[in-house]
C-alpha atoms as a PDB file:
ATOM      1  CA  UNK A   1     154.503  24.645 135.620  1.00  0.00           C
ATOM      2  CA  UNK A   2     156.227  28.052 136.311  1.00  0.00           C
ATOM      3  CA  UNK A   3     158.798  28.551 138.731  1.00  0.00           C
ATOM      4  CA  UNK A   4     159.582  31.575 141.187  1.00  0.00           C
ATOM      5  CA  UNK A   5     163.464  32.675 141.046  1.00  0.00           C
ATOM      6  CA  UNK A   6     162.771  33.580 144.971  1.00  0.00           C
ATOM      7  CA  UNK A   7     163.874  30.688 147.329  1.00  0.00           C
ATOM      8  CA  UNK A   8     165.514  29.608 150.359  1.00  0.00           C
ATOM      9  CA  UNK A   9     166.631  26.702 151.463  1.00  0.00           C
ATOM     10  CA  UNK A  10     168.618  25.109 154.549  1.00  0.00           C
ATOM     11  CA  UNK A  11     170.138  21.903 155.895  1.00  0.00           C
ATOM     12  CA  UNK A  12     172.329  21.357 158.796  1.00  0.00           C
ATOM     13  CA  UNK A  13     175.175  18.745 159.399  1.00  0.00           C
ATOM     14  CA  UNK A  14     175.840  18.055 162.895  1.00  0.00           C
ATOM     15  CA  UNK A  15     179.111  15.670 162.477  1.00  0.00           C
ATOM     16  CA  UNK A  16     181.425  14.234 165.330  1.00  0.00           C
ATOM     17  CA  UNK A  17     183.647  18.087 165.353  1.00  0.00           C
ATOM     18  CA  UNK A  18     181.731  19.938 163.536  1.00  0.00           C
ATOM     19  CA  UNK A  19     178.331  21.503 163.013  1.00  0.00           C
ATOM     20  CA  UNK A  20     177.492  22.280 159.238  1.00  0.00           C
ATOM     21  CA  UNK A  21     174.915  25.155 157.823  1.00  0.00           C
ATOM     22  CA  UNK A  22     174.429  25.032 154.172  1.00  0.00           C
ATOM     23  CA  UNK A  23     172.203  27.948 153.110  1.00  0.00           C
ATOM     24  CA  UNK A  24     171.030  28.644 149.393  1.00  0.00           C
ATOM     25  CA  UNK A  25     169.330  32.132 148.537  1.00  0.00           C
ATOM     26  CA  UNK A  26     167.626  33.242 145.522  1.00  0.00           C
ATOM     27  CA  UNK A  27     166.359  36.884 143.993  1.00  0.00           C
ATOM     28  CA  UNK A  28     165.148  37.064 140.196  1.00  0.00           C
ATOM     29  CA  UNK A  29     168.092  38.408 137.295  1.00  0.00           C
ATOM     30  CA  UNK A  30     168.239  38.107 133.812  1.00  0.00           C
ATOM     31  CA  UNK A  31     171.266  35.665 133.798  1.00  0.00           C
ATOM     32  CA  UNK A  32     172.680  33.115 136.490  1.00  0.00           C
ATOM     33  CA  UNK A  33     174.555  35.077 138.802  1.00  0.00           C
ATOM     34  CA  UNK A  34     175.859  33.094 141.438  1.00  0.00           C
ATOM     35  CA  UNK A  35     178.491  33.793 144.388  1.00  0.00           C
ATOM     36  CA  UNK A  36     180.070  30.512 146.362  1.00  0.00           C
ATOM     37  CA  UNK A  37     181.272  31.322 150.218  1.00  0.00           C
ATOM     38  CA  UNK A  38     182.556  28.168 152.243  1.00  0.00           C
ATOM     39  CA  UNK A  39     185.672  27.445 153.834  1.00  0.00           C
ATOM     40  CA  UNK A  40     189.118  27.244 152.119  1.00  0.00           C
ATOM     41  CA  UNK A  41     189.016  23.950 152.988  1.00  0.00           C
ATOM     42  CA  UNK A  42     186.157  22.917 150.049  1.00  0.00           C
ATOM     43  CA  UNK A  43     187.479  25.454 147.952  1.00  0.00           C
ATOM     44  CA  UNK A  44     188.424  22.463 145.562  1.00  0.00           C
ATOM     45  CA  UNK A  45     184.652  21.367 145.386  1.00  0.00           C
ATOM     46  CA  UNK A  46     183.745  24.549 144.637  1.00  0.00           C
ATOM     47  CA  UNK A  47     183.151  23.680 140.698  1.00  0.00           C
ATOM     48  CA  UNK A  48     181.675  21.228 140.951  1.00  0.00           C
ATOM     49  CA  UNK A  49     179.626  23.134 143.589  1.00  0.00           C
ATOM     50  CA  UNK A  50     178.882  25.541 140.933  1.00  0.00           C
ATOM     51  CA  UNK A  51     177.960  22.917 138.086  1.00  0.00           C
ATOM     52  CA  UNK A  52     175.264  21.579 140.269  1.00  0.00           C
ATOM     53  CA  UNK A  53     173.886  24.447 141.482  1.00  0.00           C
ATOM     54  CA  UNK A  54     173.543  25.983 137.983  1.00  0.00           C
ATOM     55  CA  UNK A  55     171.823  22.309 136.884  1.00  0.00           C
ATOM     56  CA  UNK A  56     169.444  22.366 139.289  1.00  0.00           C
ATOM     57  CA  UNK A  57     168.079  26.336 139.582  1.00  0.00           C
ATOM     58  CA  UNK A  58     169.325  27.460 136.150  1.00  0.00           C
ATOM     59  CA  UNK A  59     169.065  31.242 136.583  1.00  0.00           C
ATOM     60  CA  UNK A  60     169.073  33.671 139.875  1.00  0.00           C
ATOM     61  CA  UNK A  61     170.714  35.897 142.112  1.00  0.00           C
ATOM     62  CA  UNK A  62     171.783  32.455 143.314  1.00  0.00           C
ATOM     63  CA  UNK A  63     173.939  33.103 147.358  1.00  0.00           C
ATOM     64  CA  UNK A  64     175.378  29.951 148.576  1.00  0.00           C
ATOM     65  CA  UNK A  65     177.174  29.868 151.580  1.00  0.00           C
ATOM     66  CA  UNK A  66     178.486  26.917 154.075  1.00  0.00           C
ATOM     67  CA  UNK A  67     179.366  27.790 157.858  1.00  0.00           C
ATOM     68  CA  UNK A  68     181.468  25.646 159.999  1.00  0.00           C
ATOM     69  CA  UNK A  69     181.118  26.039 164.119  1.00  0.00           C
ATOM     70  CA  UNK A  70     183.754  23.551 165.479  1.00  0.00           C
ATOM     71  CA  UNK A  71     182.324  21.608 168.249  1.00  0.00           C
ATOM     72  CA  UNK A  72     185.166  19.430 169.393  1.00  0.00           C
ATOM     73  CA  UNK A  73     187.252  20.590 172.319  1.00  0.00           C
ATOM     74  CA  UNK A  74     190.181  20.614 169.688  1.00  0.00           C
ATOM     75  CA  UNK A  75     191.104  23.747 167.561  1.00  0.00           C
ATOM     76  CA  UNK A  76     193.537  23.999 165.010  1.00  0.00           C
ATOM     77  CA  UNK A  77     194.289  27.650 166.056  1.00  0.00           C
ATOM     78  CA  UNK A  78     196.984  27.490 168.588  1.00  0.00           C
ATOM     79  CA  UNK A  79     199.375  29.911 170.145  1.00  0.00           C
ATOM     80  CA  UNK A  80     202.622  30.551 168.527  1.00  0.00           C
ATOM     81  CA  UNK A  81     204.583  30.830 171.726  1.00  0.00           C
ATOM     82  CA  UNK A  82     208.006  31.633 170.247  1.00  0.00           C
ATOM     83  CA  UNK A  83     206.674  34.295 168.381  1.00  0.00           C
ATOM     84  CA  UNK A  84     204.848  35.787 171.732  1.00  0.00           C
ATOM     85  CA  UNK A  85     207.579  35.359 173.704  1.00  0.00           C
ATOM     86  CA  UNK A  86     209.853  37.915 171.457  1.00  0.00           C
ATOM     87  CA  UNK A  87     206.845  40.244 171.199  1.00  0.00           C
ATOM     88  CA  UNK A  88     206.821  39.944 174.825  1.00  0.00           C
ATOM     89  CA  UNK A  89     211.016  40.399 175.285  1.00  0.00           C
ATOM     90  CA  UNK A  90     211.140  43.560 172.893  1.00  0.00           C
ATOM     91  CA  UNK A  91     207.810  45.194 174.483  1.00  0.00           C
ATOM     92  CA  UNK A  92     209.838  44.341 178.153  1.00  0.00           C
ATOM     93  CA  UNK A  93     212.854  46.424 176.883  1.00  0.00           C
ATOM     94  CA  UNK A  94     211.197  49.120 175.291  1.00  0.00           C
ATOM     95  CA  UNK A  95     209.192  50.187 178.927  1.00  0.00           C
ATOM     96  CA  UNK A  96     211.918  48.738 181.107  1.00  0.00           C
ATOM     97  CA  UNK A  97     209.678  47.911 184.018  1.00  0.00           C
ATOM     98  CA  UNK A  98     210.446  44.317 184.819  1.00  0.00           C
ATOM     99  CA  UNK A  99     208.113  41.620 185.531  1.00  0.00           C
ATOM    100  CA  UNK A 100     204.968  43.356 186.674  1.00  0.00           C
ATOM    101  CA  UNK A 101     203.559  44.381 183.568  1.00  0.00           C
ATOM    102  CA  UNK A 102     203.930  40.780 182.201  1.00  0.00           C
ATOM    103  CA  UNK A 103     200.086  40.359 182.159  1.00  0.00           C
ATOM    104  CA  UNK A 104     199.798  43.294 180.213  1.00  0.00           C
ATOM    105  CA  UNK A 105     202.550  42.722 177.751  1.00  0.00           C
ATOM    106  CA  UNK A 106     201.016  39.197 177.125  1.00  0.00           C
ATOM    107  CA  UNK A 107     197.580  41.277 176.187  1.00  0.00           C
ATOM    108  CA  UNK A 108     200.089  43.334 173.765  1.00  0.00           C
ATOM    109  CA  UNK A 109     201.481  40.269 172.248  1.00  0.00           C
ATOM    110  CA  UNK A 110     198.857  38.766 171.643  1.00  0.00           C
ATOM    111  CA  UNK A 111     197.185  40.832 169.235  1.00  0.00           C
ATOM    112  CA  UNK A 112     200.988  41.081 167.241  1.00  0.00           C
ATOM    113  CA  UNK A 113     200.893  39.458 163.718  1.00  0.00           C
ATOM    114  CA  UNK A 114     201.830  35.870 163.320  1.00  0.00           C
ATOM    115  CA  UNK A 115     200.546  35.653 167.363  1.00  0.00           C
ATOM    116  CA  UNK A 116     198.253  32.651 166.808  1.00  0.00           C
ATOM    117  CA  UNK A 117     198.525  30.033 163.765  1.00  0.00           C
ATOM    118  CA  UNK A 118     196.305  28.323 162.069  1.00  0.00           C
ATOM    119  CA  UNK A 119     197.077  24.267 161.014  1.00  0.00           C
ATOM    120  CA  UNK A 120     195.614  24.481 157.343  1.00  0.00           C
ATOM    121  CA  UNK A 121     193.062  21.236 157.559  1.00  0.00           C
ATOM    122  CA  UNK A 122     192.633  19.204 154.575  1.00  0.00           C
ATOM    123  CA  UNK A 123     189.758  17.656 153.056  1.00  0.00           C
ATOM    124  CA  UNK A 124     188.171  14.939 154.293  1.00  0.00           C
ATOM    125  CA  UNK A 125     186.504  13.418 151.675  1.00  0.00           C
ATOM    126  CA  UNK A 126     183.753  11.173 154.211  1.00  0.00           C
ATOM    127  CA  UNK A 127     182.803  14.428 155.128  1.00  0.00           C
ATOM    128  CA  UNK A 128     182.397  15.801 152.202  1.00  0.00           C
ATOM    129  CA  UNK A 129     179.944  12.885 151.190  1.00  0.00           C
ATOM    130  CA  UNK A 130     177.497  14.397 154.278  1.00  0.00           C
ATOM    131  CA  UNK A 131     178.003  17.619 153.090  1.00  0.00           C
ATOM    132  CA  UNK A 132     176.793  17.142 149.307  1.00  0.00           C
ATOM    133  CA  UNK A 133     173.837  15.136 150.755  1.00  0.00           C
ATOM    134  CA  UNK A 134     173.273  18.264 152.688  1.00  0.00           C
ATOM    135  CA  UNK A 135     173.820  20.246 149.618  1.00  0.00           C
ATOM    136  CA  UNK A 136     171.155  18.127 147.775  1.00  0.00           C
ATOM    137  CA  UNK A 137     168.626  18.363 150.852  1.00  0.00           C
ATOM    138  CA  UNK A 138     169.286  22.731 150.532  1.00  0.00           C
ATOM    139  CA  UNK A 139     168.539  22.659 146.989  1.00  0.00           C
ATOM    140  CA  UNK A 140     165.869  20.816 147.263  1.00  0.00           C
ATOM    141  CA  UNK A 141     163.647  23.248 149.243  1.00  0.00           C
ATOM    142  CA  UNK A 142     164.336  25.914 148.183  1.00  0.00           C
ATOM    143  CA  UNK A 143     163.271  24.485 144.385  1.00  0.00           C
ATOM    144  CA  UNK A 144     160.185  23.362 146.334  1.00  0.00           C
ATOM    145  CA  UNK A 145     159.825  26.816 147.812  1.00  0.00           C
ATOM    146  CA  UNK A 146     160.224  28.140 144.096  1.00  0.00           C
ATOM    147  CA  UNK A 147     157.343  25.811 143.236  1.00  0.00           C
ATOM    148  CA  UNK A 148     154.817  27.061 145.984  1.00  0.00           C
ATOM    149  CA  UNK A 149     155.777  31.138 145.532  1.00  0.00           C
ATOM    150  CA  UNK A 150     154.719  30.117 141.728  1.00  0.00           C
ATOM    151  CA  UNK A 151     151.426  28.933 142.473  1.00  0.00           C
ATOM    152  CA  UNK A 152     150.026  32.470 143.764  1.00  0.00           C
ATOM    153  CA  UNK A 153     151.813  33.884 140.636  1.00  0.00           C
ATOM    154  CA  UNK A 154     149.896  31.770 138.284  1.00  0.00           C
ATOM    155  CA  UNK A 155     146.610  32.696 140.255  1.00  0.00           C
ATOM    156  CA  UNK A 156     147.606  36.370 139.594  1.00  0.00           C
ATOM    157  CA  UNK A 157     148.185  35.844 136.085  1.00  0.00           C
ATOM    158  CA  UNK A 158     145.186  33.770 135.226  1.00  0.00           C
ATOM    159  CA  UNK A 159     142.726  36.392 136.924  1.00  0.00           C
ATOM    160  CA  UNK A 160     144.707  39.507 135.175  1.00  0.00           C
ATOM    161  CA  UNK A 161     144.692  37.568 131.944  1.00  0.00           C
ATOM    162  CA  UNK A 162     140.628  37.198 132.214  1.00  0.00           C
ATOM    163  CA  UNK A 163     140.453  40.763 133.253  1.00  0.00           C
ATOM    164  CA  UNK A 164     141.903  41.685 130.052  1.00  0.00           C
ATOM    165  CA  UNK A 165     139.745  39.530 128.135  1.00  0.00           C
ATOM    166  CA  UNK A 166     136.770  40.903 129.738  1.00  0.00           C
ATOM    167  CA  UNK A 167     137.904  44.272 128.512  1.00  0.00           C
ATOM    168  CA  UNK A 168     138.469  42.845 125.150  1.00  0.00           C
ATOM    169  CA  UNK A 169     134.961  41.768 125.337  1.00  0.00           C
ATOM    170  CA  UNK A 170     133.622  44.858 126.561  1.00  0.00           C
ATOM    171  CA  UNK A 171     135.645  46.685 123.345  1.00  0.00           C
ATOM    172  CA  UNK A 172     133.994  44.069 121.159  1.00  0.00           C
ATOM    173  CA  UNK A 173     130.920  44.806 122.541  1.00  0.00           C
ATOM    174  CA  UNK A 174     131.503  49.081 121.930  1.00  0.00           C
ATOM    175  CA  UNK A 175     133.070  48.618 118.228  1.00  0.00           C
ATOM    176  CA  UNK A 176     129.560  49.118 116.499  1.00  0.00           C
ATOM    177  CA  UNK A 177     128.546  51.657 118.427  1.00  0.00           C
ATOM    178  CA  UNK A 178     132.116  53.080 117.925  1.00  0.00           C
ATOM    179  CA  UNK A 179     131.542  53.308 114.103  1.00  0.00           C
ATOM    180  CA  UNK A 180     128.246  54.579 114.039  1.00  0.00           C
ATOM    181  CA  UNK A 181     129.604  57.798 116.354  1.00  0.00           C
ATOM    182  CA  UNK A 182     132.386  58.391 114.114  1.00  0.00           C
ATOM    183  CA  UNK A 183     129.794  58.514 110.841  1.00  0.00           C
ATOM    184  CA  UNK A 184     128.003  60.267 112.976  1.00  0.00           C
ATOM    185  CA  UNK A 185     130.740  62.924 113.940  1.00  0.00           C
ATOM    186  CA  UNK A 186     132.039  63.277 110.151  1.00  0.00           C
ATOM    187  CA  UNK A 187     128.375  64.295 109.255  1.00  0.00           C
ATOM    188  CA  UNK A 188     127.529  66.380 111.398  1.00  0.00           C
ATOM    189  CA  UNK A 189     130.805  67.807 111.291  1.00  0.00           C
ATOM    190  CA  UNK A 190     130.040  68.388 107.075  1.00  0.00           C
ATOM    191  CA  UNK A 191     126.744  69.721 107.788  1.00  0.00           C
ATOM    192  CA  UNK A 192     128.271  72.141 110.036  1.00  0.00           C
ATOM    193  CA  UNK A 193     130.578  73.542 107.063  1.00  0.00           C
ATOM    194  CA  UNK A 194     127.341  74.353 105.369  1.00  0.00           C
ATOM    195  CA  UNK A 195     128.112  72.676 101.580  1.00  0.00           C
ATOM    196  CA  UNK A 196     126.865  70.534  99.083  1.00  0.00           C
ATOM    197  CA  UNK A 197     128.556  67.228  99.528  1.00  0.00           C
ATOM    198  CA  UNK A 198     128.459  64.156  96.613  1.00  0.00           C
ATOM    199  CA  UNK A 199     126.898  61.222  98.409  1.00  0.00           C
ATOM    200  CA  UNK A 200     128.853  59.074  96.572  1.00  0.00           C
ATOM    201  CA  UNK A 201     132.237  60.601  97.461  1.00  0.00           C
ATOM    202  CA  UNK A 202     131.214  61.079 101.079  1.00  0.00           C
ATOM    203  CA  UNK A 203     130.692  57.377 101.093  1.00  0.00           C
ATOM    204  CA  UNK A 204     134.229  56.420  99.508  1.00  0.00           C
ATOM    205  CA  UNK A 205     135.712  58.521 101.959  1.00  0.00           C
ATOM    206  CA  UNK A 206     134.093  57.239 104.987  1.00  0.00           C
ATOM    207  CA  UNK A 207     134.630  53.938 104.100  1.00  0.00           C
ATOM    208  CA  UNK A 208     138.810  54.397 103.454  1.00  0.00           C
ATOM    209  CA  UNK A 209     138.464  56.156 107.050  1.00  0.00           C
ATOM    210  CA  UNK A 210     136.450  53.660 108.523  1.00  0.00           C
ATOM    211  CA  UNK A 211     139.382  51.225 107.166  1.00  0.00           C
ATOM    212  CA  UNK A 212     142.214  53.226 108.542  1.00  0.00           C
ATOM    213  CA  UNK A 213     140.612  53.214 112.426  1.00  0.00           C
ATOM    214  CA  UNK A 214     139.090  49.599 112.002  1.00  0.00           C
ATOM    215  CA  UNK A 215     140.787  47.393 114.923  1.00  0.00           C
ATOM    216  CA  UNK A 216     139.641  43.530 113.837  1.00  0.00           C
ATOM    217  CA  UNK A 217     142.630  42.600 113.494  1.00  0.00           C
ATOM    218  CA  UNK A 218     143.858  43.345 116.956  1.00  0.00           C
ATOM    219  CA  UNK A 219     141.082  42.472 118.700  1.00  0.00           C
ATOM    220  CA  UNK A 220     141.567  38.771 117.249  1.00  0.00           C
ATOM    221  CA  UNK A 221     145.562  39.314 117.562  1.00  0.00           C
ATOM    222  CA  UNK A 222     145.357  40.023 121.182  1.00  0.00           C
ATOM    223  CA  UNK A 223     143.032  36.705 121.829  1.00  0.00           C
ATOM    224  CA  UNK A 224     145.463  34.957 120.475  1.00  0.00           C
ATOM    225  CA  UNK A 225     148.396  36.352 122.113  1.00  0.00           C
ATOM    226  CA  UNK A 226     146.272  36.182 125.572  1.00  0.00           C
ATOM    227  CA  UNK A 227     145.312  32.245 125.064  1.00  0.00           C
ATOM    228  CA  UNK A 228     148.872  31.571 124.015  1.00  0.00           C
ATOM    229  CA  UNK A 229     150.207  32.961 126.940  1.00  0.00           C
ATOM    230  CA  UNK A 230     148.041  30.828 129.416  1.00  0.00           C
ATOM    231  CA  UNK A 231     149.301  27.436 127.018  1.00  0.00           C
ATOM    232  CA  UNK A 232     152.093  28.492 127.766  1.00  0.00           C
ATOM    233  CA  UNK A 233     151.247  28.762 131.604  1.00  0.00           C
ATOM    234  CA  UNK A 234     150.165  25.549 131.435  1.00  0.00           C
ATOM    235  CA  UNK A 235     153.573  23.875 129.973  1.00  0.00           C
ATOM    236  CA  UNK A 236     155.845  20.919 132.110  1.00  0.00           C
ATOM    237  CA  UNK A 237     158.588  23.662 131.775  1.00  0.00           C
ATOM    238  CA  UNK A 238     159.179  27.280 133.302  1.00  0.00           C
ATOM    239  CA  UNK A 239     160.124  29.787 130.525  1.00  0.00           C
ATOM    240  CA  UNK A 240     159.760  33.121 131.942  1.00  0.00           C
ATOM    241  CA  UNK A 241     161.326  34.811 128.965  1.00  0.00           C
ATOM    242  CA  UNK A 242     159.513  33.209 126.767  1.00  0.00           C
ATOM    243  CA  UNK A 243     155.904  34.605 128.469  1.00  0.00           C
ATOM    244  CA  UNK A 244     157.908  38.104 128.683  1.00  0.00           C
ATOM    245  CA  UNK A 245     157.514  37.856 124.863  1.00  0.00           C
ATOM    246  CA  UNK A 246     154.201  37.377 124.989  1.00  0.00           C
ATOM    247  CA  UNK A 247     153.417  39.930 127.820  1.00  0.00           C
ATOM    248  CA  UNK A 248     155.162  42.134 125.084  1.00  0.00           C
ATOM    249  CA  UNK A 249     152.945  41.152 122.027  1.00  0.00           C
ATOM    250  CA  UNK A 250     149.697  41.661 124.337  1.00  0.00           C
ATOM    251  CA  UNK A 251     150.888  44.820 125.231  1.00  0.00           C
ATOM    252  CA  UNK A 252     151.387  46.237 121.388  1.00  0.00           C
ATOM    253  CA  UNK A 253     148.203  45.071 120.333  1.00  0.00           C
ATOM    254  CA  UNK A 254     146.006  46.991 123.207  1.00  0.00           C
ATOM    255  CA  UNK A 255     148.089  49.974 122.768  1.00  0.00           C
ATOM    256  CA  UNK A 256     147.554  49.689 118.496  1.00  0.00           C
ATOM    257  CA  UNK A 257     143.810  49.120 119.846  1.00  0.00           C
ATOM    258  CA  UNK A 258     143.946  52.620 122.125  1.00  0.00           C
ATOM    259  CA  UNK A 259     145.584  54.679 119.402  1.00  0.00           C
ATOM    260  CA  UNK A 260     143.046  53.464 116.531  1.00  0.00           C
ATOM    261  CA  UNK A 261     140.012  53.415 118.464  1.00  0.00           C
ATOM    262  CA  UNK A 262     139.242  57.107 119.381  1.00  0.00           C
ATOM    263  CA  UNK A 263     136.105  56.782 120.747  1.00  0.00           C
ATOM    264  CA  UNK A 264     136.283  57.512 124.540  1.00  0.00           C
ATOM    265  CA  UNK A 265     134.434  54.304 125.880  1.00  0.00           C
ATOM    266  CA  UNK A 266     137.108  52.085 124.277  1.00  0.00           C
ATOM    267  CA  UNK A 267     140.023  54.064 125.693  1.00  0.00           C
ATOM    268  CA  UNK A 268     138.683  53.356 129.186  1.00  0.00           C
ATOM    269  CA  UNK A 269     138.602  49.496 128.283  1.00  0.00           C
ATOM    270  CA  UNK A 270     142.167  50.280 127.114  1.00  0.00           C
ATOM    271  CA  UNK A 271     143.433  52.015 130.170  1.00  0.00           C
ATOM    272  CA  UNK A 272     141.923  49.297 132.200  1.00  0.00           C
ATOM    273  CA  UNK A 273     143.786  46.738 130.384  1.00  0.00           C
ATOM    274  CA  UNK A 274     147.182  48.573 130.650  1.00  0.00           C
ATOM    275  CA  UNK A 275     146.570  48.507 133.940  1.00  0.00           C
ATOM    276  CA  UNK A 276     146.142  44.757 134.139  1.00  0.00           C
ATOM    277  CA  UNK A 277     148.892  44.141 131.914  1.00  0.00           C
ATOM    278  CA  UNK A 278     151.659  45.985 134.102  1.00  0.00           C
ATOM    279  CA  UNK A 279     151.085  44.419 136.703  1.00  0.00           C
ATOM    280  CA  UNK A 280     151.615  41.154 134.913  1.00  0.00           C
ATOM    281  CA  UNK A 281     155.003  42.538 134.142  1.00  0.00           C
ATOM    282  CA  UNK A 282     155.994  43.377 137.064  1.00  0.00           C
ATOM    283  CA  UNK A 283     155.461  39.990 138.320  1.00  0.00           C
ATOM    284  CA  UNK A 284     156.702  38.383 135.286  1.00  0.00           C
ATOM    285  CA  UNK A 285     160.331  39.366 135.714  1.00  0.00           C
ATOM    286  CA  UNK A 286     160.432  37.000 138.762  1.00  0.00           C
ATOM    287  CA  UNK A 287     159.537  33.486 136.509  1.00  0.00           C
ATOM    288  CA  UNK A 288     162.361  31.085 135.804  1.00  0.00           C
END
């Protein structure tokens, strides 16, 4: 069963101070590439963070981020008064005005480095216990999201993958009359140079040509390579590389198929199958 690398998932915490939003994004990329935003507080789960995240969605543009809204009437920002009070003192001298500007030297101060402090707040591990739950509950949509954006990829594949076969069929179908034009072609062609010709030589030669633009081989190659890639559809696991591969090996073998073929009925076939197949690309950059 393929997987998507596009997801989202969500949980929130509501806890006695606190409300909790854990959010996990995903985009497709070649390698795991995964940035970690929470509070300074967790910043000594954030491994272990990491080691799960990477377990559980392997590879991604992986964004996970925790907010924090305090909903307690307690803050641990607080006022550092002796600190305002100087700011307040030195602004006083500097205009000289006296008391009546007070209100407006307080908005001054205010704003003044070390103004406000923050306590530092340490980790409460209880809390921590919700938050990996939440954690788990996050990461477990948005695999499940991965699962269902999947599903209309494998549609996609499955019809694109038939289209091509059709072609393939409609190539098989063309490949006699394909020879006979050519033979046709190279003797009219002769009888246009107006000379004696040895039968028997004509014949060698025909058949060495006939040899050099025969495309057998392909056409079974590229059967192969297209029911191999829908086994492959069809495994437990998600290996988007791995069908990348194939997507490659398909492609050589039409384009072989184009460039041997010249007969102009084929290279429509061709073309149409090109077309199929990039689009399968395109969509096959985005499976796990």
């Amino acid at each position: 069963m393929i997987h998507s690398m596009t997801g989202y998932g969500k949980s929130i915490l509501q806890l006695p101070t606190k409300k909790i939003t854990i959010e996990i994004k995903s985009l497709n990329s070649k390698t795991l590439d995964l940035s970690v935003r929470m509070p300074s507080y967790y910043k000594e789960k954030e491994l272990q963070v990491r080691k799960g995240l990477a377990s559980d969605l392997v590879r991604g543009k992986i964004d996970f981020s925790v907010f924090v809204e305090i909903t307690a009437d307690e803050t641990t920002t607080t006022v550092n008064k002796g600190v305002v009070k100087e700011y307040m003192n030195q602004l006083r001298n500097i205009i000289q005005s006296g008391t009546g500007e007070d209100v407006e030297l307080l908005n001054m101060a205010i704003r003044m480095p070390d103004a406000l402090k923050t306590e530092r707040e340490e980790l409460d591990e209880k809390e921590w216990e919700e938050i990996e739950k939440g954690i788990k509950k996050a990461t477990k949509e948005i695999v499940q999201y991965r699962i269902d954006e999947a599903k209309s990829l494998e549609s996609d594949f499955k019809q694109r993958i038939a289209n091509i076969k059709n072609g393939l069929c409609d190539i098989e179908k063309l490949d006699h009359e394909r020879i006979e034009h050519v033979k046709l072609r190279l003797k009219k062609a002769l009888s246009e140079i107006e000379t004696e010709v040895d039968d028997n030589r004509f014949e060698q030669e025909l058949i060495y040509y006939l040899e050099k633009i025969d495309i057998n081989e392909e056409k079974v190659r590229l059967a192969n390579h297209l029911d191999y890639f829908l086994e492959q559809l069809a495994t437990p696991d998600s290996n988007g590389k791995k069908l990348g591969f194939i997507v490659q090996e398909i492609g050589r073998e039409i384009n072989t198929t184009g460039s041997k073929a010249n007969y102009a009925p084929v290279q429509k076939s061709v073309i149409q199958m090109k077309d199929e197949l990039e689009k399968i690309k395109e969509q096959i950059l985005n499976i796990l």
